[in-house]
N, C-alpha and C. Protein backbone atom coordinates (compact mmCIF):
# COMPACT_ATOMS: atom_id res chain seq x y z
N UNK A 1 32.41 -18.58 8.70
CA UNK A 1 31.12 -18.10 8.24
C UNK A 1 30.45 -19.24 7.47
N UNK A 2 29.45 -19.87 8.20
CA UNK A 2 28.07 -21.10 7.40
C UNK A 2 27.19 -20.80 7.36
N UNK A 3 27.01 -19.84 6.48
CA UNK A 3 25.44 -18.96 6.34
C UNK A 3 24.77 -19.95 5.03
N UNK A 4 23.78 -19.94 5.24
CA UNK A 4 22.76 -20.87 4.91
C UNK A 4 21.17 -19.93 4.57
N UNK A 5 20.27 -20.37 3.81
CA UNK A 5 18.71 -19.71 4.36
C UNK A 5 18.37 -20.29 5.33
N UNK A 6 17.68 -19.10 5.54
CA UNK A 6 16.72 -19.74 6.88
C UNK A 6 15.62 -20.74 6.77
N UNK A 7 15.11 -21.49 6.94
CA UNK A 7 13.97 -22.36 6.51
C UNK A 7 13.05 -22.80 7.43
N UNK A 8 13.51 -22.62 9.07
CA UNK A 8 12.20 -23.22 10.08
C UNK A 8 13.28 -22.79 10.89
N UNK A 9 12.01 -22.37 12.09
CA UNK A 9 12.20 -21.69 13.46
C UNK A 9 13.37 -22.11 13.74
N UNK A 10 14.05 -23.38 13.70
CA UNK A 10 15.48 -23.56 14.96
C UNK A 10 16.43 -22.67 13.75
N UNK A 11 16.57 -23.20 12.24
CA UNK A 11 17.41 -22.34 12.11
C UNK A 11 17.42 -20.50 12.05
N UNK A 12 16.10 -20.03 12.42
CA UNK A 12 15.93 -18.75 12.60
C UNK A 12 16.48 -18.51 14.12
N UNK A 13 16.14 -19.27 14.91
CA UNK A 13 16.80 -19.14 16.15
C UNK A 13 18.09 -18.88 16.26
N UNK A 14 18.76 -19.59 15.72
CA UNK A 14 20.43 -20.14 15.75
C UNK A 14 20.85 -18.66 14.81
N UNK A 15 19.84 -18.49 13.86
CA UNK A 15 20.50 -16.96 13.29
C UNK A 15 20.52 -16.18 14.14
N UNK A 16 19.42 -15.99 14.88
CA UNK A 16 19.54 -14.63 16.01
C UNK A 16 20.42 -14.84 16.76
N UNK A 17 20.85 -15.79 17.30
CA UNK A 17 21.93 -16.35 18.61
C UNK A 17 23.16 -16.03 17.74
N UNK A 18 23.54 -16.06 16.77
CA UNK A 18 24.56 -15.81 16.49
C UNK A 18 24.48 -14.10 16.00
N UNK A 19 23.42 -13.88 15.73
CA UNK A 19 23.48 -12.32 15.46
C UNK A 19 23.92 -11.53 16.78
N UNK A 20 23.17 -11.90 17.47
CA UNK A 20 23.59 -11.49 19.02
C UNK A 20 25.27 -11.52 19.52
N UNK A 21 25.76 -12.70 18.80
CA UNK A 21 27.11 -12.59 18.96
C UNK A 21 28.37 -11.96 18.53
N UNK A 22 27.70 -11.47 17.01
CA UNK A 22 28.52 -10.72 16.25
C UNK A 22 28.55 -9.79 15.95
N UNK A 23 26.96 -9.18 16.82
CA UNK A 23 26.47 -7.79 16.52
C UNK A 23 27.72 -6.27 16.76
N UNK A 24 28.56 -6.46 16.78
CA UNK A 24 29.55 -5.45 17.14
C UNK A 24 30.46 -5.64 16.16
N UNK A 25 30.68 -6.12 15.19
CA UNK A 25 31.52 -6.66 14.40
C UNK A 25 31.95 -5.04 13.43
N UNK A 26 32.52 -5.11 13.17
CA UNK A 26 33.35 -4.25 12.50
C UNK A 26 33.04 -4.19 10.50
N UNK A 27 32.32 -2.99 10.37
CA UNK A 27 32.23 -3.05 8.62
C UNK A 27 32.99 -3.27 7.95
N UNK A 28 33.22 -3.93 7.10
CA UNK A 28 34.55 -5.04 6.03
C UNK A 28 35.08 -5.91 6.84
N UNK A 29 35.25 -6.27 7.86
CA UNK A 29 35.26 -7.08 8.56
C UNK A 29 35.22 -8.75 7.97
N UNK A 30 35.39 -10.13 7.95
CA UNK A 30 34.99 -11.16 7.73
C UNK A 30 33.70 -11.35 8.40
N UNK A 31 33.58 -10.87 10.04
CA UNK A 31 32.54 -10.96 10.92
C UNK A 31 31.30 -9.54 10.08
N UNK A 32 31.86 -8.48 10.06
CA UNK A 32 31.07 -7.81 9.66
C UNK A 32 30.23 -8.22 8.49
N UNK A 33 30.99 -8.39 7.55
CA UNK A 33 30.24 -9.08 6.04
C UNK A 33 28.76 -10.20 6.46
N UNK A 34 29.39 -11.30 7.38
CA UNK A 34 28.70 -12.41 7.80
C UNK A 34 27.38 -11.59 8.73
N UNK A 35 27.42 -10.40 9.21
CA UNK A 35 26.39 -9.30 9.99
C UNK A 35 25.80 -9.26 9.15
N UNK A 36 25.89 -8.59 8.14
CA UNK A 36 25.06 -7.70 6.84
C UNK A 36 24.40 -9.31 6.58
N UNK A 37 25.27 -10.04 6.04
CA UNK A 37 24.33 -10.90 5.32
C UNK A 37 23.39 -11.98 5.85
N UNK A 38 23.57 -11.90 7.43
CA UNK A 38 22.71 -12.49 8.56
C UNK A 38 21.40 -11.95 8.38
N UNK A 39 21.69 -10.47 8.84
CA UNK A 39 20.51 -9.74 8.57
C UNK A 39 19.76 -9.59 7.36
N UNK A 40 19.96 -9.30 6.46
CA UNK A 40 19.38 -10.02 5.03
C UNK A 40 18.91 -11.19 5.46
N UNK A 41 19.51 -12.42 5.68
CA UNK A 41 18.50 -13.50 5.50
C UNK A 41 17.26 -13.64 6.75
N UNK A 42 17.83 -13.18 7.95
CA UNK A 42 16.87 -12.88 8.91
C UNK A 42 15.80 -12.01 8.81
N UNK A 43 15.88 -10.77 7.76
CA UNK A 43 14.59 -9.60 7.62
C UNK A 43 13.52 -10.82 6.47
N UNK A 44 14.45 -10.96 5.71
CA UNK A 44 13.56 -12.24 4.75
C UNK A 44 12.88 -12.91 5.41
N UNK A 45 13.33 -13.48 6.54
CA UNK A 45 12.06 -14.71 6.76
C UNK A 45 10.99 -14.02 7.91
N UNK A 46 11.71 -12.64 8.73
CA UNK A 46 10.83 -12.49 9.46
C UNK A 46 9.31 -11.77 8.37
N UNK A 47 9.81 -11.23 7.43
CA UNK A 47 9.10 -10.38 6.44
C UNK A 47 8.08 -11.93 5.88
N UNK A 48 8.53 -12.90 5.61
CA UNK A 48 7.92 -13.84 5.14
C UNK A 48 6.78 -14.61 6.35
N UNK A 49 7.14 -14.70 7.33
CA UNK A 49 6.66 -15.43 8.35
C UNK A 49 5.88 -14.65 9.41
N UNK A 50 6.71 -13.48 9.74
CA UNK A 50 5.59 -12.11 10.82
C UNK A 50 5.17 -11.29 9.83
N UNK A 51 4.41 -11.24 8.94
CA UNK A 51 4.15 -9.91 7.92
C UNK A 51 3.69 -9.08 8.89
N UNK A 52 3.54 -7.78 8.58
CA UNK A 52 2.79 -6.67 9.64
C UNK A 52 1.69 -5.93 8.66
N UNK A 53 0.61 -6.09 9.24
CA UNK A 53 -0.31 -5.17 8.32
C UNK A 53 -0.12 -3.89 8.69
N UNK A 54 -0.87 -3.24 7.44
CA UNK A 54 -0.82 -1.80 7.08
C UNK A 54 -1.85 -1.26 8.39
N UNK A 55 -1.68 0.09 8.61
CA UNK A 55 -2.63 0.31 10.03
C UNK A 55 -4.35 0.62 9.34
N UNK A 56 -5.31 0.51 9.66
CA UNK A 56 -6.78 1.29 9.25
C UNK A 56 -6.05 2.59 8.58
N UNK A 57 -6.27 3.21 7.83
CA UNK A 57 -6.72 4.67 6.90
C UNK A 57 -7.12 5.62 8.43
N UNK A 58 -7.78 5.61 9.14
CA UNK A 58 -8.50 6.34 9.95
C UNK A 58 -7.80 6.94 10.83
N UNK A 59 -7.63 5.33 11.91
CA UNK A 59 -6.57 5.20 12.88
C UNK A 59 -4.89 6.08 12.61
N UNK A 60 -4.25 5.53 10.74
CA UNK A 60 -3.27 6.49 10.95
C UNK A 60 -3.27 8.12 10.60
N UNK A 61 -4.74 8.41 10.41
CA UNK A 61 -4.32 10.20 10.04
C UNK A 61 -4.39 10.54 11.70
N UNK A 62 -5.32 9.73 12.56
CA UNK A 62 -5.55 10.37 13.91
C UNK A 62 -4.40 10.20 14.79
N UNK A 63 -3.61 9.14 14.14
CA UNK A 63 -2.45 8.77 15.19
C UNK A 63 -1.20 9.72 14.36
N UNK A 64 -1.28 10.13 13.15
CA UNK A 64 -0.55 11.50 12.89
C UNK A 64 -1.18 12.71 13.27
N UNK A 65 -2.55 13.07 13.61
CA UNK A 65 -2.95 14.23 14.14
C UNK A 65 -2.24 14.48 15.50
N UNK A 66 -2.61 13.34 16.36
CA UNK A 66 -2.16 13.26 17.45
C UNK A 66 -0.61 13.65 17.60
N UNK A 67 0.08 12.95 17.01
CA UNK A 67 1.50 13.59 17.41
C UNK A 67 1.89 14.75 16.27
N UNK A 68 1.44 15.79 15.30
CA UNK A 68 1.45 16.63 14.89
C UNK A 68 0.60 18.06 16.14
N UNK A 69 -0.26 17.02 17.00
CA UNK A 69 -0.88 18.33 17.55
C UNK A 69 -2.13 18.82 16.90
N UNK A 70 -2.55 17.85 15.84
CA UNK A 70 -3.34 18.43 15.39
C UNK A 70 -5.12 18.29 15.63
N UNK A 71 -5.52 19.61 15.37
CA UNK A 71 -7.28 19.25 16.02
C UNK A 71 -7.98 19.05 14.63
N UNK A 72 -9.48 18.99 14.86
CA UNK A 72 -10.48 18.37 13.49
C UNK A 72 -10.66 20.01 12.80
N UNK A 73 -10.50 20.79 13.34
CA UNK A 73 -10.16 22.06 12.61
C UNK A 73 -8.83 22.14 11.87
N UNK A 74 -7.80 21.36 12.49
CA UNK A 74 -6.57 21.84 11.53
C UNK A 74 -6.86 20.56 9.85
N UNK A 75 -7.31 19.30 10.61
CA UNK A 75 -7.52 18.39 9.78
C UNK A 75 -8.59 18.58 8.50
N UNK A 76 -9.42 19.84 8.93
CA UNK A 76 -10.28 20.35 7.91
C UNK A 76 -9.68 21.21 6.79
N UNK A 77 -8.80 21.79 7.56
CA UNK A 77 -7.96 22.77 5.93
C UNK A 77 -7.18 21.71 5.34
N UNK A 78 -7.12 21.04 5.65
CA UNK A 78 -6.66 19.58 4.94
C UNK A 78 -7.27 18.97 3.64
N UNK A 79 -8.51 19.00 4.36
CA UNK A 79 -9.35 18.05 3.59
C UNK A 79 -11.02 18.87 3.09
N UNK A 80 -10.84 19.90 3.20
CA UNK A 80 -11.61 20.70 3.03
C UNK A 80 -12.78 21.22 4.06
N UNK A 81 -13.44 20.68 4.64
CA UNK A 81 -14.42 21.01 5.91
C UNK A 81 -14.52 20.44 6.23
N UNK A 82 -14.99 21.36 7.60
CA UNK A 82 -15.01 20.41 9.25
C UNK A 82 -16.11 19.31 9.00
N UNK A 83 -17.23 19.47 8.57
CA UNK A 83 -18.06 18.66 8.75
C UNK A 83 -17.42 17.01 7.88
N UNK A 84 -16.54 17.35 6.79
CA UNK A 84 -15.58 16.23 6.10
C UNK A 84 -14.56 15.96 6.91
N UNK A 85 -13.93 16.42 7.85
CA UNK A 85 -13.28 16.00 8.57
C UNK A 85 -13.77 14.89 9.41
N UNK A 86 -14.85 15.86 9.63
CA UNK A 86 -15.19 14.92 10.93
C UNK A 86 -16.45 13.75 10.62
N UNK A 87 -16.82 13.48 9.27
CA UNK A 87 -17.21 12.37 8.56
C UNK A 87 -16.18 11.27 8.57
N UNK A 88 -14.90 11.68 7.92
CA UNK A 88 -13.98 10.79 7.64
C UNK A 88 -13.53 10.26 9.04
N UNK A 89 -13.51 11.62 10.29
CA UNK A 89 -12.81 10.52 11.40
C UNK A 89 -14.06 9.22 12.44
N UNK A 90 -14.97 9.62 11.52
CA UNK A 90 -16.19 8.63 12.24
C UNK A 90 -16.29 7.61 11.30
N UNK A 91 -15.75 7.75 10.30
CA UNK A 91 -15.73 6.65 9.09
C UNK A 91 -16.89 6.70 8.18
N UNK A 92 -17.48 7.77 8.39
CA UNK A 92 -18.97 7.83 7.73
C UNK A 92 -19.04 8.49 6.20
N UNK A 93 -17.49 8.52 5.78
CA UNK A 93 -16.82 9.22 4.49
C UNK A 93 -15.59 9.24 4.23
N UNK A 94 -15.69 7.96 3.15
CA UNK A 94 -14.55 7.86 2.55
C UNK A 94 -13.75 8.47 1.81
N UNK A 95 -12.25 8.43 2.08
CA UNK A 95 -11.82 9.22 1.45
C UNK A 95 -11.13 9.31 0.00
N UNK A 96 -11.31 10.70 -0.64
CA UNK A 96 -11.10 10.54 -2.01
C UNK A 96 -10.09 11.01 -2.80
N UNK A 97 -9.71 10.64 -3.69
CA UNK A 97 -8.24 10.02 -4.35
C UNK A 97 -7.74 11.84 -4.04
N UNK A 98 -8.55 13.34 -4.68
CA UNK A 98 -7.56 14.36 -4.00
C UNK A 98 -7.41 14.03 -2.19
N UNK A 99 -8.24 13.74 -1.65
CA UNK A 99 -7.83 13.72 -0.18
C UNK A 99 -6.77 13.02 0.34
N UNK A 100 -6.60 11.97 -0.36
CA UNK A 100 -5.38 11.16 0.10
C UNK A 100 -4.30 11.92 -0.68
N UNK A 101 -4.27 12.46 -1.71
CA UNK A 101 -3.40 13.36 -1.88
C UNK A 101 -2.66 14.18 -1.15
N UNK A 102 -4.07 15.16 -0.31
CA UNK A 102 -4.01 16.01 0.29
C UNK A 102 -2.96 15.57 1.96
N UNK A 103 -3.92 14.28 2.16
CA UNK A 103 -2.99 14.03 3.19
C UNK A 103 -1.80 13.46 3.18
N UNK A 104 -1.62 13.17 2.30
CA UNK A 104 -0.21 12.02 1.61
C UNK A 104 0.72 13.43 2.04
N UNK A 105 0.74 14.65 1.41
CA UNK A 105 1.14 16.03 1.03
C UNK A 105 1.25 16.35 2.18
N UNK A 106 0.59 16.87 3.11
CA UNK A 106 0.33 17.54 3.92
C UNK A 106 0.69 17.08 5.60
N UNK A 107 0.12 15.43 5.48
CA UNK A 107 0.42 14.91 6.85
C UNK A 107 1.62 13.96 6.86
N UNK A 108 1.92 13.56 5.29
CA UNK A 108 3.18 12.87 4.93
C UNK A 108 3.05 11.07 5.87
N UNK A 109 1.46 10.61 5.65
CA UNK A 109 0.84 9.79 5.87
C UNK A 109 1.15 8.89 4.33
N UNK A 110 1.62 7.82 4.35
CA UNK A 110 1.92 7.16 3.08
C UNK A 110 0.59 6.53 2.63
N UNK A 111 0.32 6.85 1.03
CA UNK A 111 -0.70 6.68 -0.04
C UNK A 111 -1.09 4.87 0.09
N UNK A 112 0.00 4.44 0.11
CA UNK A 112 -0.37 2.85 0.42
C UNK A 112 -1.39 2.47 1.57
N UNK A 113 -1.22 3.63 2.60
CA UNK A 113 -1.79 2.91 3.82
C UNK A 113 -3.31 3.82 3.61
N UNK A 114 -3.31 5.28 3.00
CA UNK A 114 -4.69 5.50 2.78
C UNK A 114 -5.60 4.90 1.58
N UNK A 115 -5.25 3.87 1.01
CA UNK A 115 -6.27 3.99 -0.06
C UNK A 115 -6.79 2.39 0.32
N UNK A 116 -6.28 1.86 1.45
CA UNK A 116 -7.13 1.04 2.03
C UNK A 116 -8.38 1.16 2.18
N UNK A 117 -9.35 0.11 1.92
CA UNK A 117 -10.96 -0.18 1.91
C UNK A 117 -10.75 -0.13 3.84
N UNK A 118 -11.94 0.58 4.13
CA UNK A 118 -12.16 0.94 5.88
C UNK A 118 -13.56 0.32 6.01
């Protein structure tokens, strides 16, 4: 085991190539240990180097409506009326600190990603 940080693409490479190799390794293991702590240094740099943004506010209540099933009527007892519903899904009304509540609560949509500026 020559675990090292990662610091530039070849040695991120050479981490995955070897992750690939040990990926079956056994927990307490010598190999296993050297897994866990591969991955640690590999989520680090991808977290440092691919960040992923947060999705639009909009995009994720509709892409939780969508797989909840839900219509701009259900999204209104939510958020109080249809006509607010259907402001907020045109973007023409932002939403406000009870609403993200409401949906934080209700659609279990995380507060970080609604209180984004749209």
């Amino acid at each position: 085991m020559n675990l090292k940080p990662i610091k530039t693409k070849k040695d991120y490479q050479l981490a995955l190539e070897r992750l690939e190799l040990i990926f079956g390794a056994k927990k307490g293991t010598k190999e296993g240990d050297e897994l866990e702590i591969l991955g640690i240094l590999i989520d680090r740099y991808e977290n440092k180097h691919f960040p992923i943004d947060l999705p639009d506010p909009v995009e994720a209540i509709k892409f939780r409506m969508e797989q909840l099933g839900y219509t701009q009527t259900d999204l209104a007892k939510v958020v109080g009326l249809k006509s607010r519903a259907s402001e907020i899904l045109s973007k023409k009304r932002k939403l406000s600190l009870d609403m993200i509540r409401q949906l934080h609560n209700k659609l279990n949509i995380p507060t970080d990603v609604l209180i984004q500026a749209y």
